[in-house]
N, C-alpha and C. Protein backbone atom coordinates (compact mmCIF):
# COMPACT_ATOMS: atom_id res chain seq x y z
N UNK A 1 7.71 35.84 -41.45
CA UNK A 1 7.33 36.15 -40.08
C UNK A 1 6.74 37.55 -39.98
N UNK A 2 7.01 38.70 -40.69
CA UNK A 2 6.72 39.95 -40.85
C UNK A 2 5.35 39.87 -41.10
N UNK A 3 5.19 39.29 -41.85
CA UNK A 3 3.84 39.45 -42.77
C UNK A 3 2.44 38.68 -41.83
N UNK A 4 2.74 37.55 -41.21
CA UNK A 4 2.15 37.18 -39.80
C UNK A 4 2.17 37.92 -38.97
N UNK A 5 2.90 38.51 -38.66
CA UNK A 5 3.19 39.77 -37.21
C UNK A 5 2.20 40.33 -37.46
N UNK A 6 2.36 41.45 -38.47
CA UNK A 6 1.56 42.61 -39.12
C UNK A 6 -0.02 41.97 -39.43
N UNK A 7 0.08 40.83 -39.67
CA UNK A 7 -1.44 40.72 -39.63
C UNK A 7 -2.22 40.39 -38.30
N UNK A 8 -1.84 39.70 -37.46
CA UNK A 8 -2.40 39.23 -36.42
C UNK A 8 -1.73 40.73 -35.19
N UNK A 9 -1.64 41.89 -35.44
CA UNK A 9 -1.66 42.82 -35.09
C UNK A 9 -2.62 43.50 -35.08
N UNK A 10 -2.86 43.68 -36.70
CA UNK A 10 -4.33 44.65 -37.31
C UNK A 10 -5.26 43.50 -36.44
N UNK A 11 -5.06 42.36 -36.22
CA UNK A 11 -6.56 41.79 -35.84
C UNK A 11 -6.48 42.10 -34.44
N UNK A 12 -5.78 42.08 -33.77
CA UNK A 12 -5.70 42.49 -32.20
C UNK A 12 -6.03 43.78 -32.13
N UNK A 13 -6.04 44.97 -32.90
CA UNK A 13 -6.18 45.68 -32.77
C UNK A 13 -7.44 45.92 -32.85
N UNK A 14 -7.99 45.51 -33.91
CA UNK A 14 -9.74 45.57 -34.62
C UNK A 14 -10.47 45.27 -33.09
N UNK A 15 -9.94 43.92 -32.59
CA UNK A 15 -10.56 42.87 -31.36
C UNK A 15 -10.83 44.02 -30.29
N UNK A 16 -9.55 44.53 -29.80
CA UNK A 16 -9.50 45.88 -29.18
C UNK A 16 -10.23 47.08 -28.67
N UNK A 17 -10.54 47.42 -29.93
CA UNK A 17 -11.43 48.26 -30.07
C UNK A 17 -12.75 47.97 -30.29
N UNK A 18 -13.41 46.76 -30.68
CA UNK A 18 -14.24 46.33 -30.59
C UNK A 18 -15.09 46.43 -29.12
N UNK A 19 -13.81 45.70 -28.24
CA UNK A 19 -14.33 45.01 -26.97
C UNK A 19 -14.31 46.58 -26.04
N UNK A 20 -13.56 47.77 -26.73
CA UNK A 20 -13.71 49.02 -25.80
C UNK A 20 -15.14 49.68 -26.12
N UNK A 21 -15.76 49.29 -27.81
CA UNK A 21 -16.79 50.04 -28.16
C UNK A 21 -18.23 49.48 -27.05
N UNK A 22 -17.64 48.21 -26.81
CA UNK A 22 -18.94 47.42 -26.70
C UNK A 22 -19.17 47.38 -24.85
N UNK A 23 -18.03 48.09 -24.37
CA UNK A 23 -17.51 48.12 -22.98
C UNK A 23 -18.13 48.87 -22.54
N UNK A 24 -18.46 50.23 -22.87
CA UNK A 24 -18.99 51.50 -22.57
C UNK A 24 -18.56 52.52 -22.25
N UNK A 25 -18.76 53.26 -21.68
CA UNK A 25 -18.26 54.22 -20.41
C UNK A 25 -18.91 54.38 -19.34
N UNK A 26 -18.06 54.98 -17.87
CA UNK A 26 -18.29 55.25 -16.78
C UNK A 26 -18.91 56.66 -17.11
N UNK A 27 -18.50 57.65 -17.63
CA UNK A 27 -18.73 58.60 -17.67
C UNK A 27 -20.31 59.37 -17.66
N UNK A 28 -20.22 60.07 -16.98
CA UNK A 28 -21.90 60.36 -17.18
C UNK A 28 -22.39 61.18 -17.98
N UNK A 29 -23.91 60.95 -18.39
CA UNK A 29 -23.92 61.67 -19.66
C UNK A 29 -24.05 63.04 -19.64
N UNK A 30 -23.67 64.09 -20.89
CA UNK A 30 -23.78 65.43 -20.88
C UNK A 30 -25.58 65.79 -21.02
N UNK A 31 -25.07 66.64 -19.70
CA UNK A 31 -26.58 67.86 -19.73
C UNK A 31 -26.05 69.09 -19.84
N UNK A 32 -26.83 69.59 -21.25
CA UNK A 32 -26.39 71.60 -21.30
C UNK A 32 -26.76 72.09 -20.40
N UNK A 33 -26.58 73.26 -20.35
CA UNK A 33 -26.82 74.40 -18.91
C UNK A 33 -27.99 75.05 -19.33
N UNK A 34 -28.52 74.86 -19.76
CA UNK A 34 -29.64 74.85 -20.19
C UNK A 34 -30.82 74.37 -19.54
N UNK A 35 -30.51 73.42 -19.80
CA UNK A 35 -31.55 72.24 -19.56
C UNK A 35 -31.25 71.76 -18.05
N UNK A 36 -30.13 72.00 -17.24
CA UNK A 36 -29.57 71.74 -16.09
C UNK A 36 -30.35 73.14 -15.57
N UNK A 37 -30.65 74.33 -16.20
CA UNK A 37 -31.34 75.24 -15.30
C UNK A 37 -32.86 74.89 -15.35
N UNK A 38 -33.59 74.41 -15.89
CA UNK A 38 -34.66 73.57 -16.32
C UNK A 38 -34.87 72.65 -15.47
N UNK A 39 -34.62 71.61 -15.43
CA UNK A 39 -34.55 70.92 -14.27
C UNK A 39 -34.62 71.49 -12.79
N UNK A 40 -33.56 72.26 -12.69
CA UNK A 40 -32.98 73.09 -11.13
C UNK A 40 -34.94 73.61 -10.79
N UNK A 41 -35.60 74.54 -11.88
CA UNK A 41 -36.32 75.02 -11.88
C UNK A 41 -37.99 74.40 -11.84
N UNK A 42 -37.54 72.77 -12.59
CA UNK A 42 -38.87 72.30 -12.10
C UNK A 42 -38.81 71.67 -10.98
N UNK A 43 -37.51 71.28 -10.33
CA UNK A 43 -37.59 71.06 -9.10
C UNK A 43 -37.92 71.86 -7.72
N UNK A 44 -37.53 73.02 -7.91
CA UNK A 44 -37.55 73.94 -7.00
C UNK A 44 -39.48 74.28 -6.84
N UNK A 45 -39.63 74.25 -8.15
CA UNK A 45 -41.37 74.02 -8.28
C UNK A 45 -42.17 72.96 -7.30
N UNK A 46 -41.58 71.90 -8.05
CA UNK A 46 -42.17 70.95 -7.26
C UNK A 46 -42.34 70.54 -5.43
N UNK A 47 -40.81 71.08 -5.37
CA UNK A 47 -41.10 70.79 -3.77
C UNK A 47 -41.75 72.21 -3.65
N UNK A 48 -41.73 73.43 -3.97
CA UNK A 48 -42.96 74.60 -3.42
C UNK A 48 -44.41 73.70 -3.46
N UNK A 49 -44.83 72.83 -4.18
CA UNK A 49 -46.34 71.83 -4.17
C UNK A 49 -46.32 71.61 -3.45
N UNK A 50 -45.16 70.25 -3.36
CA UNK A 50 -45.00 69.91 -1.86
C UNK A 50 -45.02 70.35 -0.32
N UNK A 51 -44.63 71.62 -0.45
CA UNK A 51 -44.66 72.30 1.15
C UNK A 51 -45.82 72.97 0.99
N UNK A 52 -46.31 73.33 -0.13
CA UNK A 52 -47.52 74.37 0.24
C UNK A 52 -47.29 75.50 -0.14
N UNK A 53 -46.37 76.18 -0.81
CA UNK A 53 -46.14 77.54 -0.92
C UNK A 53 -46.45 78.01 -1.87
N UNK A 54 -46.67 79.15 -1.89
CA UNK A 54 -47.03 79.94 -3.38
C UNK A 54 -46.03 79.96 -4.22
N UNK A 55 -45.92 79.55 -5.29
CA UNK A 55 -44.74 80.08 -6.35
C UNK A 55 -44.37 81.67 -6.84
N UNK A 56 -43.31 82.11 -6.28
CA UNK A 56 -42.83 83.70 -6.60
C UNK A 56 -42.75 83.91 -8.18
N UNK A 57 -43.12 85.29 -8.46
CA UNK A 57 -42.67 85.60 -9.71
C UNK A 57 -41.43 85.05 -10.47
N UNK A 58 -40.53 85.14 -9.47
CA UNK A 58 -39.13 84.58 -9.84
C UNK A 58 -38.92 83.10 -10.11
N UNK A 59 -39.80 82.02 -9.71
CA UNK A 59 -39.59 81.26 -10.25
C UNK A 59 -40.32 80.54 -10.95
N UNK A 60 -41.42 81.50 -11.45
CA UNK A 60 -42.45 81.24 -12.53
C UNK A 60 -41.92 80.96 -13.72
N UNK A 61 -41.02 82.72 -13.88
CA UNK A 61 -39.82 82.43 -15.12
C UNK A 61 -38.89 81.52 -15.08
């Protein structure tokens, strides 16, 4: 009976983890701060197009 246990364990387990790999996550994906100031910055661009405004030195850089 041991030796059944222990095997149809490892397979529940394998099954397991399988069905969590293949599940996904909720989680959302990582953006560096970096690239999150990048963004911030071509946006802030874009709507200045949009309204019409001149782009400042400051957010040239």
């Amino acid at each position: 009976m041991n030796r059944r246990k222990k095997i149809n364990q490892t397979l529940k387990g394998k099954a397991k983890k399988a069905n969590a790999k293949k599940a996904g996550s909720n989680k959302p994906k990582y953006i560096a701060k970096a690239d999150r100031v990048l963004v911030e910055v071509a946006n802030e661009q874009s709507q200045d197009v949009l309204i019409g405004a001149e782009p400042t030195t400051e957010q040239a850089v």
